[in-house]
Protein backbone atom coordinates (compact mmCIF):
# COMPACT_ATOMS: atom_id res chain seq x y z
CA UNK A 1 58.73 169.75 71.26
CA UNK A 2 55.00 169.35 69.69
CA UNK A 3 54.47 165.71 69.96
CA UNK A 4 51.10 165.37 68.62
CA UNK A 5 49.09 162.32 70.13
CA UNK A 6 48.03 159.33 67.84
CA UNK A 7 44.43 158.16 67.95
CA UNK A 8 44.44 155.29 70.81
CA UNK A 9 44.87 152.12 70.04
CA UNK A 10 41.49 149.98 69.38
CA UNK A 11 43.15 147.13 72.23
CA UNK A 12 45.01 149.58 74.57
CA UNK A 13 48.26 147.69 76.26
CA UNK A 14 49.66 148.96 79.40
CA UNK A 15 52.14 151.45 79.23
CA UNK A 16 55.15 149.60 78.06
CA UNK A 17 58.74 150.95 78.66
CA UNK A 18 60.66 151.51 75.53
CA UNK A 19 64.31 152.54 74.28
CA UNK A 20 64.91 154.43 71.65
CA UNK A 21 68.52 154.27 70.24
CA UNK A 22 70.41 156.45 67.69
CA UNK A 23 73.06 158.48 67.26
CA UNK A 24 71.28 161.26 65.42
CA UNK A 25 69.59 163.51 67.76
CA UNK A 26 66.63 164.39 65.18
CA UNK A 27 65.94 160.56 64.74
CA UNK A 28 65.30 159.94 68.52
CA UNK A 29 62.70 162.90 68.72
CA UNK A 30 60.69 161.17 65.33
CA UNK A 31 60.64 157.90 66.97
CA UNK A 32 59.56 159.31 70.41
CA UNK A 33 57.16 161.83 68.98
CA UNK A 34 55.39 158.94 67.54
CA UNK A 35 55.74 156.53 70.93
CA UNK A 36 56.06 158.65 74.00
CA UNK A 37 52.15 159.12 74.52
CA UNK A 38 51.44 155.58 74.68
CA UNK A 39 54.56 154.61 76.26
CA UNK A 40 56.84 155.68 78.60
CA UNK A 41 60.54 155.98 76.62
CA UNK A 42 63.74 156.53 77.14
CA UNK A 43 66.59 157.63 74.87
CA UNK A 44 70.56 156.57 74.03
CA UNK A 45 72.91 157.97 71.98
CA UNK A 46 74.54 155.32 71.23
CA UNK A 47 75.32 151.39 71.94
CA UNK A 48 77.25 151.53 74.73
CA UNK A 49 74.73 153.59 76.79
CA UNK A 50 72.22 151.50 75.60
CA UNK A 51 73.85 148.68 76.85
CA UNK A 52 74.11 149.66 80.12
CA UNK A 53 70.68 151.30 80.36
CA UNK A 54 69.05 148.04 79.34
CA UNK A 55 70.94 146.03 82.06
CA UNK A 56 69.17 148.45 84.61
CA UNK A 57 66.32 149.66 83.14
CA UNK A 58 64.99 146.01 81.42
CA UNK A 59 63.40 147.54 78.98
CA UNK A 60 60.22 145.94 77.12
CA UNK A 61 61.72 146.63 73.66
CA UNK A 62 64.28 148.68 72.22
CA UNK A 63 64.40 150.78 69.10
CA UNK A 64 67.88 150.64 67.62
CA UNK A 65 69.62 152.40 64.44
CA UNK A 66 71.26 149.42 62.87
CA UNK A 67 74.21 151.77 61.61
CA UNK A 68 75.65 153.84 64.34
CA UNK A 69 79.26 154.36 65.60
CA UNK A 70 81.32 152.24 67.81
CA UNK A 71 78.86 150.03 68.82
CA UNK A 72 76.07 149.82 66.29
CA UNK A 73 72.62 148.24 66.74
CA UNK A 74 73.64 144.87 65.27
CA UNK A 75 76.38 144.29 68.01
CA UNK A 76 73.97 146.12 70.42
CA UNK A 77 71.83 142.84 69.90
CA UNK A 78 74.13 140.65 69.99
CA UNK A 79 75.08 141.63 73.72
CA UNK A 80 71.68 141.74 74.70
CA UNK A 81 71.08 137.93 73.69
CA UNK A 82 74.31 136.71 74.93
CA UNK A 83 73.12 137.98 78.65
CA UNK A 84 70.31 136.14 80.43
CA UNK A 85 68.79 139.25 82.01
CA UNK A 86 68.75 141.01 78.25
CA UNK A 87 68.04 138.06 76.24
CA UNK A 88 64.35 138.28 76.09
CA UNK A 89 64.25 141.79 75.01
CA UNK A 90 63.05 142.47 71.33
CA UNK A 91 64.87 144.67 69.22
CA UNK A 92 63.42 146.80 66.41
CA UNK A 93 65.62 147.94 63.85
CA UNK A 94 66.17 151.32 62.04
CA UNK A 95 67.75 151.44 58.34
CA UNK A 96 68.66 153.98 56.65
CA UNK A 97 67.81 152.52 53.46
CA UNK A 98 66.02 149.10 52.29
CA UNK A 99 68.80 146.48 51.91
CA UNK A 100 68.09 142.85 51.70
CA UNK A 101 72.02 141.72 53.38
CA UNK A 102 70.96 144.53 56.16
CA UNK A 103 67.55 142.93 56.90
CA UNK A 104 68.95 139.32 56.93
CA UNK A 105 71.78 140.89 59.46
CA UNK A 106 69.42 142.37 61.84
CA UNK A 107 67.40 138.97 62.24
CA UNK A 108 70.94 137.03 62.33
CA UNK A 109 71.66 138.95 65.17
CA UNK A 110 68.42 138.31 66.83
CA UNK A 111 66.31 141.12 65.67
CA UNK A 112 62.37 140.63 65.81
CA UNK A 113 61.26 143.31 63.22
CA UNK A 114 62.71 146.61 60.97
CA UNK A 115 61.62 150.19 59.89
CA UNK A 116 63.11 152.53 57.36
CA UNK A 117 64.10 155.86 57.18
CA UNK A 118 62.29 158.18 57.31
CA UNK A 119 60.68 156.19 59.69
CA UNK A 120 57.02 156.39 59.39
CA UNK A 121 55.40 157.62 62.61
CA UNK A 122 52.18 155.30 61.89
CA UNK A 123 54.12 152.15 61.13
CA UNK A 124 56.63 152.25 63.65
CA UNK A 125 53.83 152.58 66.29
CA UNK A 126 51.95 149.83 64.81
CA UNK A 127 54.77 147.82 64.35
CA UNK A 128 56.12 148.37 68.15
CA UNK A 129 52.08 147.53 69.58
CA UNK A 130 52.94 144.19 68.08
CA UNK A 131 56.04 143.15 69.25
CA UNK A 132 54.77 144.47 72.65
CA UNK A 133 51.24 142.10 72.54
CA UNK A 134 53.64 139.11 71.48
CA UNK A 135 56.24 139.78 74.23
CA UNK A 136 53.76 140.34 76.95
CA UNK A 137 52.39 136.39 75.52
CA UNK A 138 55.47 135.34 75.54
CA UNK A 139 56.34 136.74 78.87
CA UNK A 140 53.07 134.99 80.03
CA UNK A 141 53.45 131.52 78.96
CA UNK A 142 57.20 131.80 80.53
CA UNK A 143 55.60 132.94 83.72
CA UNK A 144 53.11 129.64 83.64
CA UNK A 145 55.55 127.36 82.63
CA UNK A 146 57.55 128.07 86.19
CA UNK A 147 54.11 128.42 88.09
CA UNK A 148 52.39 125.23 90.41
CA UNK A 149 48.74 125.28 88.61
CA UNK A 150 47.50 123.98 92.39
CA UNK A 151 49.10 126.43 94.66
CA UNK A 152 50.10 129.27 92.91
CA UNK A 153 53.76 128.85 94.41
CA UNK A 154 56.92 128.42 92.10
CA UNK A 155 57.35 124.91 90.68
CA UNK A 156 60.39 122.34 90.71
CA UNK A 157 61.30 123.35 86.90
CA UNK A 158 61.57 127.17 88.59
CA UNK A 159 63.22 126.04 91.81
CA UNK A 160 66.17 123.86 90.11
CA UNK A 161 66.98 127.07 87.63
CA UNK A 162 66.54 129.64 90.62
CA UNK A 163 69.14 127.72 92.62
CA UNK A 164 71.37 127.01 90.22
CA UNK A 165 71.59 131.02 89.16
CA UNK A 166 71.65 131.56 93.05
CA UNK A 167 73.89 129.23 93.64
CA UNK A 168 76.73 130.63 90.81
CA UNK A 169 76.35 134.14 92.25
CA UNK A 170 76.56 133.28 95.91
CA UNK A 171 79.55 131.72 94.76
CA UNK A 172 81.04 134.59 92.97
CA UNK A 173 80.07 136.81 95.76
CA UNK A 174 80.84 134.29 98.79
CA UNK A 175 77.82 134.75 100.11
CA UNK A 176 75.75 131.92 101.98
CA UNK A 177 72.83 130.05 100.22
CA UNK A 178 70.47 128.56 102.53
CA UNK A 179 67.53 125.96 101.70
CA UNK A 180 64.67 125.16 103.51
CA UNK A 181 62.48 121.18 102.46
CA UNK A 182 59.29 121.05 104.08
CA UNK A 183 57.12 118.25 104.64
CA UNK A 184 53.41 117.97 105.38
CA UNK A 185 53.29 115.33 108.06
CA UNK A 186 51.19 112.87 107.77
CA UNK A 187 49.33 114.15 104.72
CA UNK A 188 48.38 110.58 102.99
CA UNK A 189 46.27 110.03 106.29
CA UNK A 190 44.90 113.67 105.65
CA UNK A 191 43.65 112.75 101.82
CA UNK A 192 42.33 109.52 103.09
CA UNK A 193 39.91 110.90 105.87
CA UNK A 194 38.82 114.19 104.36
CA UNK A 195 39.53 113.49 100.59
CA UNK A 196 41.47 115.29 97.75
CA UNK A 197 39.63 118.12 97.35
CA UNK A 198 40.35 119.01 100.82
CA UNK A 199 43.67 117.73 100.38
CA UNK A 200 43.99 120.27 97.31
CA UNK A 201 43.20 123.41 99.79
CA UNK A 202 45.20 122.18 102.52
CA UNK A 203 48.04 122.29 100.03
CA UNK A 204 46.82 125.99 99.00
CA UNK A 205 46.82 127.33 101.98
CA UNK A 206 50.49 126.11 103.45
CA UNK A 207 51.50 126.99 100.17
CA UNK A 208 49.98 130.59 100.79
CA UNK A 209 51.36 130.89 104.14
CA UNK A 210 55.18 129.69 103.00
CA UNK A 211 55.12 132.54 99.73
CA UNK A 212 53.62 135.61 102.44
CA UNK A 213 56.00 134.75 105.16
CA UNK A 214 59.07 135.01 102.69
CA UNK A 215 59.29 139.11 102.64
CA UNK A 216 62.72 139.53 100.37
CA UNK A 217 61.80 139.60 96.66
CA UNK A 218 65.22 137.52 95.94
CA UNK A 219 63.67 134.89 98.17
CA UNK A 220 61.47 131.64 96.68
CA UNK A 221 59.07 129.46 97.90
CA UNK A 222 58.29 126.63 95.44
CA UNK A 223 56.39 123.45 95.45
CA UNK A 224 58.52 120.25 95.21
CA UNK A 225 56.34 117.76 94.47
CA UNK A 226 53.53 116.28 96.20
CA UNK A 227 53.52 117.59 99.69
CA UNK A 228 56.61 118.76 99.32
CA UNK A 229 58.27 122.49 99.24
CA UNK A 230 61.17 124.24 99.07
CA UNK A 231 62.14 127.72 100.47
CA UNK A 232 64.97 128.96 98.43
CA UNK A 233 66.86 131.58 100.65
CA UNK A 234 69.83 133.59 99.13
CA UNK A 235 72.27 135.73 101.32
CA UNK A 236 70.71 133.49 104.55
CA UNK A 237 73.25 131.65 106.80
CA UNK A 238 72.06 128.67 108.87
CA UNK A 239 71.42 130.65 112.08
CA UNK A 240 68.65 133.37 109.63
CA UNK A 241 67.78 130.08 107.68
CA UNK A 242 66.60 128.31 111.09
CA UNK A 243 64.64 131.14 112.23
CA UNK A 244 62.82 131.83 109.11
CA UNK A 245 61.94 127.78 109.42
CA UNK A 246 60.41 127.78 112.97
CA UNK A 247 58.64 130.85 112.00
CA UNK A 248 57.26 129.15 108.85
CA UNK A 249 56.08 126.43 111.03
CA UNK A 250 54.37 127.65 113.49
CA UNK A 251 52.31 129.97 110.70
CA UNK A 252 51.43 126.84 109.44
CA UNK A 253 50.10 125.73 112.97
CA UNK A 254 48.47 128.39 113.73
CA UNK A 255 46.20 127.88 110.16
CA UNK A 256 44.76 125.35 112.70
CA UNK A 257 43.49 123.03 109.71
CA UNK A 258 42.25 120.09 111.68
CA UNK A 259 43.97 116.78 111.10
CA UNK A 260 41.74 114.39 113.38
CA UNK A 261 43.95 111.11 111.70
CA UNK A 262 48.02 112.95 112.66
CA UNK A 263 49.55 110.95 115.01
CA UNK A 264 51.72 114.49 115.77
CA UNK A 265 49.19 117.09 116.30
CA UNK A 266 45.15 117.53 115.84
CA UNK A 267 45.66 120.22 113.47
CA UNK A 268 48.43 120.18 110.16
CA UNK A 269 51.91 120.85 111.31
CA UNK A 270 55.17 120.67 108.87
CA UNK A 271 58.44 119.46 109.26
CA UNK A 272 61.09 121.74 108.03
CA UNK A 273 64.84 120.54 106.99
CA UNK A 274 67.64 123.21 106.94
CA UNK A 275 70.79 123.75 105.20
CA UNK A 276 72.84 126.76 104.21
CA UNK A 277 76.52 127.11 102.93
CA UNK A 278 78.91 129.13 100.95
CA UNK A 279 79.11 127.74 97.47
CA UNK A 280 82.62 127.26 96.44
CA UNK A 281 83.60 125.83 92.68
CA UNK A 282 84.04 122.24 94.40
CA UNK A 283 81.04 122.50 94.67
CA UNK A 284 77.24 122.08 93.31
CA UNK A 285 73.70 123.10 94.13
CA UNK A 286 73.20 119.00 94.31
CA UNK A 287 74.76 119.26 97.83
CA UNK A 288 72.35 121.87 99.24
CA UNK A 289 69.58 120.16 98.31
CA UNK A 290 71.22 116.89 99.98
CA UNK A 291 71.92 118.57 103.44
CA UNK A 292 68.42 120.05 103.50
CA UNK A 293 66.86 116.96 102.47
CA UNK A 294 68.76 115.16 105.00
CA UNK A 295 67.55 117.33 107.55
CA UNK A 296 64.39 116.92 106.40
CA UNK A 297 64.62 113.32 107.15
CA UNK A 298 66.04 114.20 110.59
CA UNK A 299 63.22 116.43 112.03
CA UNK A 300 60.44 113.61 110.97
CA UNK A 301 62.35 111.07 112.75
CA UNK A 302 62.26 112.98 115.71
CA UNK A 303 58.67 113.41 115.77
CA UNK A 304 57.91 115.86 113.04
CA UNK A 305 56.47 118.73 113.66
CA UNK A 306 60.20 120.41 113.83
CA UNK A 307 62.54 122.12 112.28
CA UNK A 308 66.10 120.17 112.42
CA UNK A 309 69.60 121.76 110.78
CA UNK A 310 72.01 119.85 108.66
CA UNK A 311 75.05 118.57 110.79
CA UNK A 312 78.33 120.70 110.00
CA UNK A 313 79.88 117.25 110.20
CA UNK A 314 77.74 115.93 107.63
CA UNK A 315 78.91 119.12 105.19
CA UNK A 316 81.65 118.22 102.02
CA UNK A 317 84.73 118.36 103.63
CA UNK A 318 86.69 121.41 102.94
């Protein structure tokens, strides 16, 4: 095929990925002619592949004939915005022919922009660098709105919807869900002798040492509030969940970050609270954060600096 380049772009994007849908062979290879050299794209021959291609591949936008067999691009859309892990995916339409009801259908259905056919190689590629600038803002302001401006870490918005997603599939797959609250001991005498400011990094830097110590990408550290966080742990029963807790705090220990005023230790220590069960539809994420908080509660009792497990007797009884 003789896929002649495009001059570049006068604000060059990273290489997005792309799918290209439709049913007619010699439509695919105009559309990626005109897109593959900026991005990297893949091809369906129809709706249902598309579908499933999507789910796995998360594509950054998709190209889609509105009229195709079976399942055509409109219903294609649909499916994509009915699914979380779809739902933010723009679609691009392809008609055949300019049609007012067809236009007003495609955006209906969720549809962010349209081309005609023939499509024209210029326009579509124009068209798709803007749908990809205002997804990658969009993308951005999502990512910020879940982010702790002070320590980088998740925040509680991000935490609450993590565990509540985490918490409906470790139910459907009976798999345990454990949670981890951490406490800063002490840390209101640690503000008042070496101020906020120094407060602020001290927060930074558990916060650093909590994300780098969770390896698992499905894994979360957040902040909670205050000197609070949260270690969000799926797949992890109590006995994993504990471990991954004493390591945590003696990282944090060995940041040696003096604390001259802790009645516990010269240097910041945290106090770590553990739960984990097996979510059942009885049920709710409420009672995981309980038992760990609980916990939490428990191991600065004892003299902080520790990492105490919810009781089994203090679980919801079966």
């Amino acid at each position: 095929m003789d896929r002649t380049p495009f001059p570049p772009s006068r604000t060059p994007l990273p290489r997005a990925r792309l799918l290209v849908v439709d049913d007619e062979a010699s439509c695919r290879e105009r559309l990626v002619s005109a897109l593959w050299d900026e991005h990297d794209v893949a091809e369906a021959p129809d709706g249902v592949t598309a579908l499933s291609m999507c789910e796995q591949l998360h594509p950054d936008l998709v190209v889609v004939d509105a009229e195709m067999p079976g399942m055509d691009g409109l219903e294609l859309c649909r499916q994509l915005k009915r699914h979380a892990t779809t739902a933010e995916i723009p679609v691009l339409f392809v008609h055949s022919r300019p049609d007012p009801g067809q236009e007003t259908a495609a955006l209906e259905a969720g549809g962010v922009d349209f081309v005609v056919k023939p499509v024209n190689p210029v326009v579509a590629r124009l068209r798709v660098r803007t749908h990809l600038t205002l997804k990658r803002q969009s993308d951005l302001l999502r990512v910020l709105a879940f982010v702790d401006g002070l320590t980088g870490v998740a925040n509680r918005r991000r935490l609450d919807e993590s565990l509540a997603a985490e918490w409906r599939r470790s139910r459907r797959a009976g798999a345990p869900l454990a949670l981890l609250m951490i406490d800063l001991d002490h840390f209101k005498r640690f503000n008042d002798r070496y101020g906020h400011q120094a407060g602020d990094a001290c927060l930074q830097a558990v916060a650093s040492v909590l994300a780098a110590g969770l390896h698992r990408a499905h894994d979360l550290a957040a902040r909670y509030g205050g000197e609070e966080f949260a270690c969000l742990l799926p797949e992890t029963d109590a006995a994993a969940a504990c471990a991954k807790a004493e390591e945590l705090r003696r990282q944090v220990w060995a940041l040696a970050v003096p604390h001259a005023d802790s009645p516990t230790a010269p240097t910041v220590t945290i106090s770590v609270g553990v739960a984990a069960m097996v979510p059942d539809e009885h049920g709710s994420p409420h009672e995981l954060v309980a038992h760990a908080d609980r916990a939490l509660y428990e191991a600065k009792a004892a003299g902080r600096n520790r990492v105490c497990a919810a009781r089994p007797t203090a679980e919801r009884p079966a």
